[in-house]
N, C-alpha and C. Protein backbone atom coordinates (compact mmCIF):
# COMPACT_ATOMS: atom_id res chain seq x y z
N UNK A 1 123.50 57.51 98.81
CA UNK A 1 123.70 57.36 97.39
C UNK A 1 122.73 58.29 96.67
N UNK A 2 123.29 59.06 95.92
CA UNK A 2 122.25 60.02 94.92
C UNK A 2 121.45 59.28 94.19
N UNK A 3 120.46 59.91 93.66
CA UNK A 3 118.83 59.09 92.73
C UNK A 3 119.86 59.06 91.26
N UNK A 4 120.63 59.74 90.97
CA UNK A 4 121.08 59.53 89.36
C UNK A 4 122.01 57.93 89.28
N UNK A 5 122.70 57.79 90.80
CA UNK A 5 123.54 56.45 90.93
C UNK A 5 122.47 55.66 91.32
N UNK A 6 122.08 55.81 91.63
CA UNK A 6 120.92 54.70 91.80
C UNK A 6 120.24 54.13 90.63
N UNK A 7 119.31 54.92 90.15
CA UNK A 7 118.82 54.85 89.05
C UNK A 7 119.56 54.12 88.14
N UNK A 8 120.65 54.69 87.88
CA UNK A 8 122.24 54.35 86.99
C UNK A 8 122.40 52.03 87.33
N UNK A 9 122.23 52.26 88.48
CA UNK A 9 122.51 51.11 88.95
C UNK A 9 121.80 49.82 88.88
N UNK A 10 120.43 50.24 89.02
CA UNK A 10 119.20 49.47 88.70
C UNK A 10 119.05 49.34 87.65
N UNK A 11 119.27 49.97 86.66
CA UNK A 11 119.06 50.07 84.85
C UNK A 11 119.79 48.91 84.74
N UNK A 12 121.29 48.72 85.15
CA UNK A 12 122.41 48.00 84.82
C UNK A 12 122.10 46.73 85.33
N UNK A 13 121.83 46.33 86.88
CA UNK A 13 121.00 44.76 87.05
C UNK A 13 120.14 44.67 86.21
N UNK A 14 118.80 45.58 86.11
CA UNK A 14 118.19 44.91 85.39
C UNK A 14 118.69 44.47 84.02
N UNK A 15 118.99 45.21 83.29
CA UNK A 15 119.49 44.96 81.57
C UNK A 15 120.28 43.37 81.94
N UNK A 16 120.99 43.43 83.02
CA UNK A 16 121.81 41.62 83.15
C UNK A 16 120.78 40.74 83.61
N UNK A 17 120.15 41.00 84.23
CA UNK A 17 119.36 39.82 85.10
C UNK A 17 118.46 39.28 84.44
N UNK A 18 118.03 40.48 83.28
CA UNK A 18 116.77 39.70 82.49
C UNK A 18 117.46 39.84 80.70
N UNK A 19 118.54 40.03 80.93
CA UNK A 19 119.33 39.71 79.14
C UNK A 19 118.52 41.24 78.49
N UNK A 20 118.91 41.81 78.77
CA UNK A 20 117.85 42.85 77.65
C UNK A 20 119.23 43.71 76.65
N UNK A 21 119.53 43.02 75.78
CA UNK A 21 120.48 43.96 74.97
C UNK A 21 120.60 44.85 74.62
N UNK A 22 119.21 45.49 74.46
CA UNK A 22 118.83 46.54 73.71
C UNK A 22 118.41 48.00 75.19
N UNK A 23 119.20 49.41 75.22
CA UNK A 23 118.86 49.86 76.46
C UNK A 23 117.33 50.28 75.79
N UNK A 24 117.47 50.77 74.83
CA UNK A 24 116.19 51.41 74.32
C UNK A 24 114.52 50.32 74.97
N UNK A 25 114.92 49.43 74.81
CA UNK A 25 114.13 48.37 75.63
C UNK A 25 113.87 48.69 77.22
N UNK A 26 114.38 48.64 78.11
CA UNK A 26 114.53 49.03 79.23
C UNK A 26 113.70 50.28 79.67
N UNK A 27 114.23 51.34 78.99
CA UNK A 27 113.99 53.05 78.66
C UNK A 27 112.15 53.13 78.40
N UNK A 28 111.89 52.15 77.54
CA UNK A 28 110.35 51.69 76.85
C UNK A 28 109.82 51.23 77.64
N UNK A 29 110.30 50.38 78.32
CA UNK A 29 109.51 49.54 79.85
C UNK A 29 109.32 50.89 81.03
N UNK A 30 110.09 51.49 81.07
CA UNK A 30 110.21 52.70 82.41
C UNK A 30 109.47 53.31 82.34
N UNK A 31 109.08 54.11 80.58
CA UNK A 31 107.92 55.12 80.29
C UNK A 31 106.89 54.33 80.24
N UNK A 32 106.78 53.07 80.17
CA UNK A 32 105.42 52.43 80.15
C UNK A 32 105.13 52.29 81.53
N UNK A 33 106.01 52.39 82.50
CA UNK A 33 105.37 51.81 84.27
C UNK A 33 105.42 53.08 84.80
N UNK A 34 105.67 54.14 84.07
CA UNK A 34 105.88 55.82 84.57
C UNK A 34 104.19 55.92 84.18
N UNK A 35 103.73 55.84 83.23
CA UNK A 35 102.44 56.33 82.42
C UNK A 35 101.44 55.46 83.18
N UNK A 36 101.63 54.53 83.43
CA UNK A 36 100.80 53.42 84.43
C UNK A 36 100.59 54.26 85.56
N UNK A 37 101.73 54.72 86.25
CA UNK A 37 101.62 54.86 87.34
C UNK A 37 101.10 56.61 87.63
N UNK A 38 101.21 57.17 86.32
CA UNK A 38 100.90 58.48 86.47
C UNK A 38 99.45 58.55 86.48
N UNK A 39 98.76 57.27 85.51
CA UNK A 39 97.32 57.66 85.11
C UNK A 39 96.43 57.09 86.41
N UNK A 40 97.44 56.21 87.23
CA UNK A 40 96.97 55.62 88.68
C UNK A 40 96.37 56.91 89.26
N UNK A 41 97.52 57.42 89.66
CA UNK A 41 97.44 58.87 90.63
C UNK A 41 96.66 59.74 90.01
N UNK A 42 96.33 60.13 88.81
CA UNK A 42 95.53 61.21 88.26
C UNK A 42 94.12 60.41 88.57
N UNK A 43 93.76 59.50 88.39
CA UNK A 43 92.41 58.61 89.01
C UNK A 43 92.20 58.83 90.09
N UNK A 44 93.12 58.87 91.18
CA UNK A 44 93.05 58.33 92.71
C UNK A 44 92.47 59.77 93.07
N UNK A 45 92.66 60.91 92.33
CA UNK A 45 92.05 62.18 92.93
C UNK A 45 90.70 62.11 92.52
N UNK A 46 90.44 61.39 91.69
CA UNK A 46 89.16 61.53 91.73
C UNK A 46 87.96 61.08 92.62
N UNK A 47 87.36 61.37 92.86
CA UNK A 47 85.93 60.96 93.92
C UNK A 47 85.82 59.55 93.47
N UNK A 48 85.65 58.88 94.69
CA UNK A 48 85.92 57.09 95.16
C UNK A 48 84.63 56.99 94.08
N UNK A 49 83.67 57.26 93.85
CA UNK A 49 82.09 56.56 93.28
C UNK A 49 82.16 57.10 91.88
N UNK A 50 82.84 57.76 91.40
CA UNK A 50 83.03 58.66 89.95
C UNK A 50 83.17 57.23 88.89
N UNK A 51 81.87 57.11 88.18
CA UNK A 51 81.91 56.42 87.31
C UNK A 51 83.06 56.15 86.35
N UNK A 52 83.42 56.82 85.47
CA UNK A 52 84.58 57.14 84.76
C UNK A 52 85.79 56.49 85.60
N UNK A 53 86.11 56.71 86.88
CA UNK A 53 87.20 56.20 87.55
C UNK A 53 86.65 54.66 87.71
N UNK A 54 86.33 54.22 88.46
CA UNK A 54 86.09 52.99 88.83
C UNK A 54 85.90 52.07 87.48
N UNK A 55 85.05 52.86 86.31
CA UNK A 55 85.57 51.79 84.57
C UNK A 55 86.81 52.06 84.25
N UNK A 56 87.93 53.32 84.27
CA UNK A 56 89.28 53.30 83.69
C UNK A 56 89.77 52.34 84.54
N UNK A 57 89.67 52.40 86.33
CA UNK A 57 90.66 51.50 86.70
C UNK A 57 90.50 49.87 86.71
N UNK A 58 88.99 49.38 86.32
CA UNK A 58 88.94 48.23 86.11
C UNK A 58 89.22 47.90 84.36
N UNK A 59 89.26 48.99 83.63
CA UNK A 59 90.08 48.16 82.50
C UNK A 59 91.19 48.18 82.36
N UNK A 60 91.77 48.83 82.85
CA UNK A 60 93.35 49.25 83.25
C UNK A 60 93.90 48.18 84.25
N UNK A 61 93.49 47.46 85.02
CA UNK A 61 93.81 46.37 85.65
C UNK A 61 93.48 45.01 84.83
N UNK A 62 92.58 44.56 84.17
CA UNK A 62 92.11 43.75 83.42
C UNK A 62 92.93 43.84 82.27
N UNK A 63 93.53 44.66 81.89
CA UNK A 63 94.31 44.54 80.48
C UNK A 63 95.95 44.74 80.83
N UNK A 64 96.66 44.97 81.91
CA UNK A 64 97.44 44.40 83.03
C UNK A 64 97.78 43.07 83.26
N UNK A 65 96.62 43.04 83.90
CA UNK A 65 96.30 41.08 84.63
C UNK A 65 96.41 40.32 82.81
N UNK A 66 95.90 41.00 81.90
CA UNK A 66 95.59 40.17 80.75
C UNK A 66 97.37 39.97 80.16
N UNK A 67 98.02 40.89 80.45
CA UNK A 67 99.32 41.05 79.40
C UNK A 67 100.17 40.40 80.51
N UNK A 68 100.16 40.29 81.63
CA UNK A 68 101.02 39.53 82.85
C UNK A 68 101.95 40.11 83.75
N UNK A 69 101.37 42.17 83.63
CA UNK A 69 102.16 42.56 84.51
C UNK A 69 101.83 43.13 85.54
N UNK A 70 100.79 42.45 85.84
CA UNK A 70 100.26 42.80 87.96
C UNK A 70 100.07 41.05 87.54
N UNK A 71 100.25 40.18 89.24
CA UNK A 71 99.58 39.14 89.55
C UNK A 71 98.45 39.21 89.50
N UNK A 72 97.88 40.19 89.99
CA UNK A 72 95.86 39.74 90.41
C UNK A 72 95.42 41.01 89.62
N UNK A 73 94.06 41.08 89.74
CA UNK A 73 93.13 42.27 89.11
C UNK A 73 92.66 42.87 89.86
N UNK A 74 92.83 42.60 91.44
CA UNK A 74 92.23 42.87 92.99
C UNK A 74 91.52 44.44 93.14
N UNK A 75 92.83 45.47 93.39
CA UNK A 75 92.73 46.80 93.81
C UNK A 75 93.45 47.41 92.93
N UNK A 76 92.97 48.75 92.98
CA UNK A 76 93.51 49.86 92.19
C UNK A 76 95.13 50.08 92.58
N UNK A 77 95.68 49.55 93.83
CA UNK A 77 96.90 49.86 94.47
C UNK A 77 98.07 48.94 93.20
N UNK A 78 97.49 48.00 92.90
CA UNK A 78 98.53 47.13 91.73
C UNK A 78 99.02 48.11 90.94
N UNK A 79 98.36 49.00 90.58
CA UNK A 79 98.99 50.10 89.23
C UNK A 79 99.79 50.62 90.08
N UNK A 80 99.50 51.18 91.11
CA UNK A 80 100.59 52.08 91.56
C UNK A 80 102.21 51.00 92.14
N UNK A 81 102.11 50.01 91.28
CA UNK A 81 103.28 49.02 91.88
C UNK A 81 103.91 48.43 90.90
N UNK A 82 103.34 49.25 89.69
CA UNK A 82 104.38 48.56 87.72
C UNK A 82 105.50 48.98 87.85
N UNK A 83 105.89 48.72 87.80
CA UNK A 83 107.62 49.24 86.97
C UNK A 83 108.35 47.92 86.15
N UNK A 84 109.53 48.67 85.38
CA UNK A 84 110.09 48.41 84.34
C UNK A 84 110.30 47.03 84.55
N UNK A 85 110.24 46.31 85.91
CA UNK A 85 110.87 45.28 86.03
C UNK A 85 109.84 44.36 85.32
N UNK A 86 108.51 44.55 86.16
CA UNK A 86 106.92 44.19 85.48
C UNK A 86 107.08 43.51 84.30
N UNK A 87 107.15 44.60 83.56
CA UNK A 87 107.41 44.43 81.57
C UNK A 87 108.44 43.23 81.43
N UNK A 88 109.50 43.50 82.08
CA UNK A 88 110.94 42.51 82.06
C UNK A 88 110.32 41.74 81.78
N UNK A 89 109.63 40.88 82.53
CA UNK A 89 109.63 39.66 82.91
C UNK A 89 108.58 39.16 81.86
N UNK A 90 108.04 39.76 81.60
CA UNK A 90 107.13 39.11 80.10
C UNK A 90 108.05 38.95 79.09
N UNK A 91 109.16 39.50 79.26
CA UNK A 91 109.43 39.41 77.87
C UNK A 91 109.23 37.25 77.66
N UNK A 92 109.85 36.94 76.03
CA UNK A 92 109.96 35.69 76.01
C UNK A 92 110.71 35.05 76.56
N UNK A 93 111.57 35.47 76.47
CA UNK A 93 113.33 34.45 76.95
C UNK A 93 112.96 34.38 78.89
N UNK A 94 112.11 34.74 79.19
CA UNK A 94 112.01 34.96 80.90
C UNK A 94 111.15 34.16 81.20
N UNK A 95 109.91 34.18 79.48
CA UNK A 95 108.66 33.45 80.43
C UNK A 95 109.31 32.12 79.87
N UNK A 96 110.53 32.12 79.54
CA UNK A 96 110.67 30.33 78.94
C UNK A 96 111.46 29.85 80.29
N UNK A 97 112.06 30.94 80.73
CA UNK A 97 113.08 29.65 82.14
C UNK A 97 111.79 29.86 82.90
N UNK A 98 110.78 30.81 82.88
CA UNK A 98 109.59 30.60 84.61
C UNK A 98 109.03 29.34 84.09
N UNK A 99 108.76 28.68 82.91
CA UNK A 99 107.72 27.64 82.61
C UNK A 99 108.60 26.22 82.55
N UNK A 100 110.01 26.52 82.57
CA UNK A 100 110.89 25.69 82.73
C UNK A 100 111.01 24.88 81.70
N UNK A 101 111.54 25.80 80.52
CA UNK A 101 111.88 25.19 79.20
C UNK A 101 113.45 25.65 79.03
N UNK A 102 113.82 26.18 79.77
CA UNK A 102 115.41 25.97 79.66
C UNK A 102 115.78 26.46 80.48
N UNK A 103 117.06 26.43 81.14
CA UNK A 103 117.62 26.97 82.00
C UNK A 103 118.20 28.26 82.72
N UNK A 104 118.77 28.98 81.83
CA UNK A 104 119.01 30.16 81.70
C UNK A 104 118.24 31.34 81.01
N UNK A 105 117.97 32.82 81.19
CA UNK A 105 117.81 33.37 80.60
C UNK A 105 118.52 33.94 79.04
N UNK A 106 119.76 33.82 79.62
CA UNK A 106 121.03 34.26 78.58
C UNK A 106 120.36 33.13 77.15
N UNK A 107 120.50 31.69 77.96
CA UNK A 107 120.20 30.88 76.56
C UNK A 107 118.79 30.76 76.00
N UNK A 108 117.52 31.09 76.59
CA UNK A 108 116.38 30.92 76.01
C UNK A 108 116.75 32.34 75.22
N UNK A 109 117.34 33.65 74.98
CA UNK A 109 117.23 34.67 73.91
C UNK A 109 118.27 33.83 73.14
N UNK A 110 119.12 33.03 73.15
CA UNK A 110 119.84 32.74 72.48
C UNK A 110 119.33 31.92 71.25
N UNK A 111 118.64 31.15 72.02
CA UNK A 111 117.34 30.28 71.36
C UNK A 111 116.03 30.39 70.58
N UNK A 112 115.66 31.92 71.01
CA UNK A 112 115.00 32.98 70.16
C UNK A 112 115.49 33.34 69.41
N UNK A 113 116.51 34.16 69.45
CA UNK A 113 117.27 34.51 68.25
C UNK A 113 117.75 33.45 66.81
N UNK A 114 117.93 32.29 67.46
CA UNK A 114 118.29 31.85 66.53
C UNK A 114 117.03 30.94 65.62
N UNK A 115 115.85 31.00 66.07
CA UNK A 115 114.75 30.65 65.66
C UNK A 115 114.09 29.14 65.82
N UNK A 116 114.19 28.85 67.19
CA UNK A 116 114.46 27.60 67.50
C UNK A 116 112.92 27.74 68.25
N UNK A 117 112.11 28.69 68.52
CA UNK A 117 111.03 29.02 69.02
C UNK A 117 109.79 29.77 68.77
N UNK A 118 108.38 28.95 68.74
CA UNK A 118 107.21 29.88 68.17
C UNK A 118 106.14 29.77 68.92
N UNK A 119 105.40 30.42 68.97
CA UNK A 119 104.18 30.73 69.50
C UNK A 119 103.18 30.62 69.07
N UNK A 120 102.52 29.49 69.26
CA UNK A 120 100.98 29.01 68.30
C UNK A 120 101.95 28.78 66.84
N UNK A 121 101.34 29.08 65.93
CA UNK A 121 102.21 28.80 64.55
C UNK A 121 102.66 29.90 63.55
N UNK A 122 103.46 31.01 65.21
CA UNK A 122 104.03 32.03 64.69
C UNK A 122 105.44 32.12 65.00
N UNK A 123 106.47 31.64 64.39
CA UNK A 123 108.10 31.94 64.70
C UNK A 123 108.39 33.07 64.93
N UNK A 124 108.72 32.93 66.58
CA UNK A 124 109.45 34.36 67.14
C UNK A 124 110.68 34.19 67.00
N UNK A 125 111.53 35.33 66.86
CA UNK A 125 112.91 35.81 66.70
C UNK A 125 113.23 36.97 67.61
N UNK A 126 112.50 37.30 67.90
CA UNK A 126 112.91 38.57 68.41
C UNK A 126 112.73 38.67 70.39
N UNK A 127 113.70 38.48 70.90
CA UNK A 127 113.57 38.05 72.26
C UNK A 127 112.93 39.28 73.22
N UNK A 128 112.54 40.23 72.37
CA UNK A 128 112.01 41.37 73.66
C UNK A 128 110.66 41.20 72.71
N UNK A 129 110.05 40.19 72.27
CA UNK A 129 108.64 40.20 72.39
C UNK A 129 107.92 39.53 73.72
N UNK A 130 107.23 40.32 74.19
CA UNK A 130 106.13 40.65 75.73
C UNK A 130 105.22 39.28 75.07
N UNK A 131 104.98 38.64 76.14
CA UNK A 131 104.18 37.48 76.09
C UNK A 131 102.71 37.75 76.79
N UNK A 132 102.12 37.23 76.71
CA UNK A 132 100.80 37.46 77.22
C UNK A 132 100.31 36.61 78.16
N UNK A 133 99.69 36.26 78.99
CA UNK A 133 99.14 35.14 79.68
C UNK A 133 98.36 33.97 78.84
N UNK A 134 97.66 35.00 78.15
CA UNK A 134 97.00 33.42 76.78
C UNK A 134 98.08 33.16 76.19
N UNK A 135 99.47 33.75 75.54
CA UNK A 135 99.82 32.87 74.52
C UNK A 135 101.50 32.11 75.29
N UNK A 136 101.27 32.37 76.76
CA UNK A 136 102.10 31.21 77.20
C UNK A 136 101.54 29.73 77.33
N UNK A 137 101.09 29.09 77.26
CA UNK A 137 100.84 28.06 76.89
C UNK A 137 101.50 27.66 75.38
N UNK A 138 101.34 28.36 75.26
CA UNK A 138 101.40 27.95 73.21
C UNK A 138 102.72 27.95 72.77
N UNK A 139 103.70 28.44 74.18
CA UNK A 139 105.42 28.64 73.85
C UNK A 139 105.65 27.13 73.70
N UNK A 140 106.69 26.99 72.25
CA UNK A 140 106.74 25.56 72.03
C UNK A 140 108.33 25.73 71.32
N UNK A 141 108.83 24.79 71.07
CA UNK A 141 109.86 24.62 70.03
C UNK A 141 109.24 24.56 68.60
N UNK A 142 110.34 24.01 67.36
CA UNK A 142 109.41 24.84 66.27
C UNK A 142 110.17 22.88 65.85
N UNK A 143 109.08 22.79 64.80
CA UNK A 143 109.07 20.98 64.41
C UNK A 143 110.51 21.23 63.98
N UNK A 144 110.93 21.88 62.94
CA UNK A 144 112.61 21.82 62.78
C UNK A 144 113.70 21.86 63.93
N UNK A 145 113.18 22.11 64.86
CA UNK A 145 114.40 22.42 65.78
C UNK A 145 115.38 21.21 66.40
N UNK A 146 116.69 21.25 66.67
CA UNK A 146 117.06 20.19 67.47
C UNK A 146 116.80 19.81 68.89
N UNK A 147 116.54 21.07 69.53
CA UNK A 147 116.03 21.28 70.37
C UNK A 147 115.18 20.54 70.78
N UNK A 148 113.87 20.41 70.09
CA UNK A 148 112.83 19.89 70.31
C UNK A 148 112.88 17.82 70.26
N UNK A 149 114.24 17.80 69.02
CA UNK A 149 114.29 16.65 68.98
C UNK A 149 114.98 15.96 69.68
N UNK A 150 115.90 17.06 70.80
CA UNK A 150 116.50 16.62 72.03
C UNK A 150 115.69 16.11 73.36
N UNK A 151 114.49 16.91 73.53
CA UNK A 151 113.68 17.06 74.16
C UNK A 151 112.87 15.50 73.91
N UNK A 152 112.52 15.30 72.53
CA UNK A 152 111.86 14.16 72.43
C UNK A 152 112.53 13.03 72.84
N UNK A 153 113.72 12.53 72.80
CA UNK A 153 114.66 11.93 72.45
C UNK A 153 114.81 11.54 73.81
N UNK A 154 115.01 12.34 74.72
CA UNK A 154 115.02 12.01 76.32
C UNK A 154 113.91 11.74 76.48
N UNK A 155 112.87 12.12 76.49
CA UNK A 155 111.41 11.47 76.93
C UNK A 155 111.02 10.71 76.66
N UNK A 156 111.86 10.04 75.55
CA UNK A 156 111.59 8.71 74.65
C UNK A 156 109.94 8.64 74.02
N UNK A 157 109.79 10.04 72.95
CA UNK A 157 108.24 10.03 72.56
C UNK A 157 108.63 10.52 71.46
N UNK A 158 109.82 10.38 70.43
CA UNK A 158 109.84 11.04 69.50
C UNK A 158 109.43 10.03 68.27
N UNK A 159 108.63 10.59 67.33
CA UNK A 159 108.01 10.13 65.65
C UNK A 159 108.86 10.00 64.77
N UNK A 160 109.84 9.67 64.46
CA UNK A 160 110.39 9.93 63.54
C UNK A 160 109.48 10.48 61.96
N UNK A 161 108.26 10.13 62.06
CA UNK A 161 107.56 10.24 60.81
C UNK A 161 107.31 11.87 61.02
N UNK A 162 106.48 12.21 62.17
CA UNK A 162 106.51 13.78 62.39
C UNK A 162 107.17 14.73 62.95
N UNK A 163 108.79 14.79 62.56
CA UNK A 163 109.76 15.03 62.34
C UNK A 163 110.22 15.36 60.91
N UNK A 164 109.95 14.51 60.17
CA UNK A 164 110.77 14.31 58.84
C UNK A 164 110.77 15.17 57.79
């Protein structure tokens, strides 16, 4: 199989597997794990003890590990292992089925979009906003939502007073 069908092919799972509507999205993730991975290799020539290298690649891993797209902060080898998929998966609608707030990907952007979801006590709308490791915790439903009052409703913990 040629690199252009290939390429061609992987663009297309990914854009389904993680809902990404937008290709320009996708395209943005690629040059971001291209530039990762270029500034890896332009480091790696440098001499193992070279000050300058050993601080770029520990903030360059630390602000990585911080945004949620390497698992660990370990070795310099994580950069050379970003790609577009990396980014994917931060987006919101992805980190809501990994934390197991809904089921599908398709429906947590659906659920973004329609403003049924915020972050700390900021209403997101926009489903290709990148989540961070601090502000997953803080992914919540929004007090108006039905959603949320579905959620209560089965757990049998809902206020009617803080609701209203």
């Amino acid at each position: 199989m040629q690199r252009g069908t290939w390429s061609a092919l992987t663009k297309r799972g990914a854009l389904s597997w993680y809902h990404i509507t937008k290709r320009e999205h996708y395209s943005l993730y690629n040059k971001l794990a291209a530039e990762v991975r270029s500034i890896a290799e332009k480091l790696k020539e440098l001499p193992q003890n070279e000050p300058f290298r050993v601080r770029t690649i520990r903030e360059m891993l630390s602000k990585l590990y911080a945004v949620g797209v390497i698992p660990t902060a370990d070795t310099a080898e994580r950069l050379h292992k970003v790609t577009a998929a990396s980014f994917a998966r931060r987006r919101l609608p992805v980190v809501m089925k990994n934390i197991g707030m809904v089921d599908s990907i398709r429906g947590a952007s659906d659920f973004v979009e329609q403003g049924h979801v915020r972050i700390g006590p900021k209403l997101v709308t926009d489903p290709a906003f990148v989540v961070t490791r601090a502000q997953e915790d803080a992914i919540t439903w929004t007090n108006a939502s039905k959603i949320k009052r579905h959620v209560l409703d089965y757990n049998n913990t809902r206020d009617d007073f803080d609701l209203a």
